[in-house]
C-alpha atoms as a PDB file:
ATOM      1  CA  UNK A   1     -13.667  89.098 172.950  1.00  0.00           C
ATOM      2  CA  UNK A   2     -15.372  86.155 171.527  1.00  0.00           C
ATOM      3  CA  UNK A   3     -18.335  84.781 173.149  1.00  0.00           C
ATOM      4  CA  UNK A   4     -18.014  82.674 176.291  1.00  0.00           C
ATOM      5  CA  UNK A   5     -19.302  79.124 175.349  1.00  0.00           C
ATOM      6  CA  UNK A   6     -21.403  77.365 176.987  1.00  0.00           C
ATOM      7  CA  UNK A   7     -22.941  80.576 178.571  1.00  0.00           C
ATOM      8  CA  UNK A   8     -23.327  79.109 181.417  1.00  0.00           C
ATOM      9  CA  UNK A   9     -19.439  79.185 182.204  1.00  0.00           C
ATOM     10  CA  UNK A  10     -20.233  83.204 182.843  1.00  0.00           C
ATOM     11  CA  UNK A  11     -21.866  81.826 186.576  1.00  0.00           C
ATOM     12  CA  UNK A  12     -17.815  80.446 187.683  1.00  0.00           C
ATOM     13  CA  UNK A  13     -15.470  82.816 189.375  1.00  0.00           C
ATOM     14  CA  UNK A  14     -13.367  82.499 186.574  1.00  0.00           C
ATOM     15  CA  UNK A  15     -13.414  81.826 183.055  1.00  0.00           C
ATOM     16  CA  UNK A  16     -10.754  80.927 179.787  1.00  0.00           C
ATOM     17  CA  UNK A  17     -11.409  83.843 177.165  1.00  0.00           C
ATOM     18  CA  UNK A  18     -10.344  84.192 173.495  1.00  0.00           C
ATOM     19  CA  UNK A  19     -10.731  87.119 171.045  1.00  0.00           C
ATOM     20  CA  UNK A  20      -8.934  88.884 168.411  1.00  0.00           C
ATOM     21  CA  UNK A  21      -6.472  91.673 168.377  1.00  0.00           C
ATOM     22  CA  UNK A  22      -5.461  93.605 165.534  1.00  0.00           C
ATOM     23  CA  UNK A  23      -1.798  94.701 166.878  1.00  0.00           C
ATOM     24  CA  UNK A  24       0.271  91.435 167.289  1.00  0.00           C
ATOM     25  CA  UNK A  25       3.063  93.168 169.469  1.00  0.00           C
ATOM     26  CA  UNK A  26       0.493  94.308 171.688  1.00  0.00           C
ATOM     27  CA  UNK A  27       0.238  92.939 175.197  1.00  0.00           C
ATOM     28  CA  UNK A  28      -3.239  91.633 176.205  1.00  0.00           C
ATOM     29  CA  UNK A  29      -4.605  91.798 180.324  1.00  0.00           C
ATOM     30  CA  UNK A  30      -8.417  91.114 181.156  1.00  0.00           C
ATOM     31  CA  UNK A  31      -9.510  92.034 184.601  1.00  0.00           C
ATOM     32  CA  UNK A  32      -5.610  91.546 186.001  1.00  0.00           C
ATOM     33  CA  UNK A  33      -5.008  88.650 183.975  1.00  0.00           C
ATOM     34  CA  UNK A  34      -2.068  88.596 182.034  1.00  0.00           C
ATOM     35  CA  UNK A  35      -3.298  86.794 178.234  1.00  0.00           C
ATOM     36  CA  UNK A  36      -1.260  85.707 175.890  1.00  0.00           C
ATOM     37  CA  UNK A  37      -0.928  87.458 172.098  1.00  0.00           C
ATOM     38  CA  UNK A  38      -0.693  84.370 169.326  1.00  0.00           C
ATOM     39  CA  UNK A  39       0.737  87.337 167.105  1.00  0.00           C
ATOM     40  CA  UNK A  40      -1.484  86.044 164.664  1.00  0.00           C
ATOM     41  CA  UNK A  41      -4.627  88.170 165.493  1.00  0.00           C
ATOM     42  CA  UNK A  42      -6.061  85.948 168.217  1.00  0.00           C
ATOM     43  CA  UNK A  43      -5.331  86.060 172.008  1.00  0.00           C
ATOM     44  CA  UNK A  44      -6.358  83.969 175.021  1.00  0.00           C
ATOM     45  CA  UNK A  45      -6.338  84.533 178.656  1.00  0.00           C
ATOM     46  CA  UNK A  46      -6.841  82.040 181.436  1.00  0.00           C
ATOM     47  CA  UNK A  47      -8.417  81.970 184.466  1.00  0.00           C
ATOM     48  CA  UNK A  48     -10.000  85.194 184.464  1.00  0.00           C
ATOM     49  CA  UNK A  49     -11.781  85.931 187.476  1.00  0.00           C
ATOM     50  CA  UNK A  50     -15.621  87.200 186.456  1.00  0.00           C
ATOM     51  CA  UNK A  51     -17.803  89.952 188.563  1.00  0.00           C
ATOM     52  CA  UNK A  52     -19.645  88.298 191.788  1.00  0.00           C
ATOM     53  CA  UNK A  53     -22.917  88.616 191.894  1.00  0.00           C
ATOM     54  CA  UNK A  54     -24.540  86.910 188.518  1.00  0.00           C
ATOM     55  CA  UNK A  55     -23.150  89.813 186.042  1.00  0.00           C
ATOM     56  CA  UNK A  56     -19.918  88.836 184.230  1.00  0.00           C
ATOM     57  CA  UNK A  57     -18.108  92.294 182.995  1.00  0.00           C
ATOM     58  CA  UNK A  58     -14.811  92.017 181.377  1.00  0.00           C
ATOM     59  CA  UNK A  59     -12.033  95.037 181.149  1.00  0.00           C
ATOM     60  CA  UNK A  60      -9.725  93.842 178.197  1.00  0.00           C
ATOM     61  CA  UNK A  61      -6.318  96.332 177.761  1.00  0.00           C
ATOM     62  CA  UNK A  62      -4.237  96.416 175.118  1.00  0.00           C
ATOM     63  CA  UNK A  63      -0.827  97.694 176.075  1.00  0.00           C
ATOM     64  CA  UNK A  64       1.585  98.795 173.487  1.00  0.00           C
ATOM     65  CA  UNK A  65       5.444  97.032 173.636  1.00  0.00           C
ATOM     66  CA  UNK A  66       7.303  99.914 175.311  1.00  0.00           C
ATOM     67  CA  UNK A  67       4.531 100.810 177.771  1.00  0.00           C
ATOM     68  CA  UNK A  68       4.718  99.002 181.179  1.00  0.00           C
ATOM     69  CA  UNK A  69       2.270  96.469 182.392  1.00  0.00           C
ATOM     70  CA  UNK A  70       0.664  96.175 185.835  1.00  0.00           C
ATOM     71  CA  UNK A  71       3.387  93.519 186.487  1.00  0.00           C
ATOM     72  CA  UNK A  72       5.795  95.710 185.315  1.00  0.00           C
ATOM     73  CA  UNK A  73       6.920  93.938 182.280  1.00  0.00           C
ATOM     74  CA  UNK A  74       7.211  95.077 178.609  1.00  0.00           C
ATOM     75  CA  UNK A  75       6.100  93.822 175.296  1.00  0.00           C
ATOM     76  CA  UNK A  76       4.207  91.066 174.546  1.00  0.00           C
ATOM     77  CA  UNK A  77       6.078  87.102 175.645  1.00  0.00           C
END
């Protein structure tokens, strides 16, 4: 995940985040957010919701094309 910029952002409930992914066919979720894979090694997810409290922790999951999703999709759109 690439840093969140300005910083400051990390105090909203939620928060765009970008990053890089090695696997382009891989599916990318942060804290139950469905991203999006650019296939070119970078990703994005919107509206992220971040931790309550001050503390802004992020789960990112990679999940590979023919394993299911929370949503119960496949692959990466």
């Amino acid at each position: 995940m690439n840093p969140v910029v300005p910083d400051s952002d990390l105090w909203k409930s939620k928060v765009n985040l970008t990053g890089v992914i090695s696997d382009p066919s891989q599916a990318v979720w942060v804290n139950g957010v469905k991203g999006h894979n650019n296939g070119d090694g970078t990703w994005y997810a919107n509206d992220v919701p971040t931790s309550p409290g001050g503390v802004a922790s992020f789960t990112i999951i990679g999940y590979e094309p023919d394993e299911p999703q929370p949503d119960g999709s496949y692959g990466n759109p």
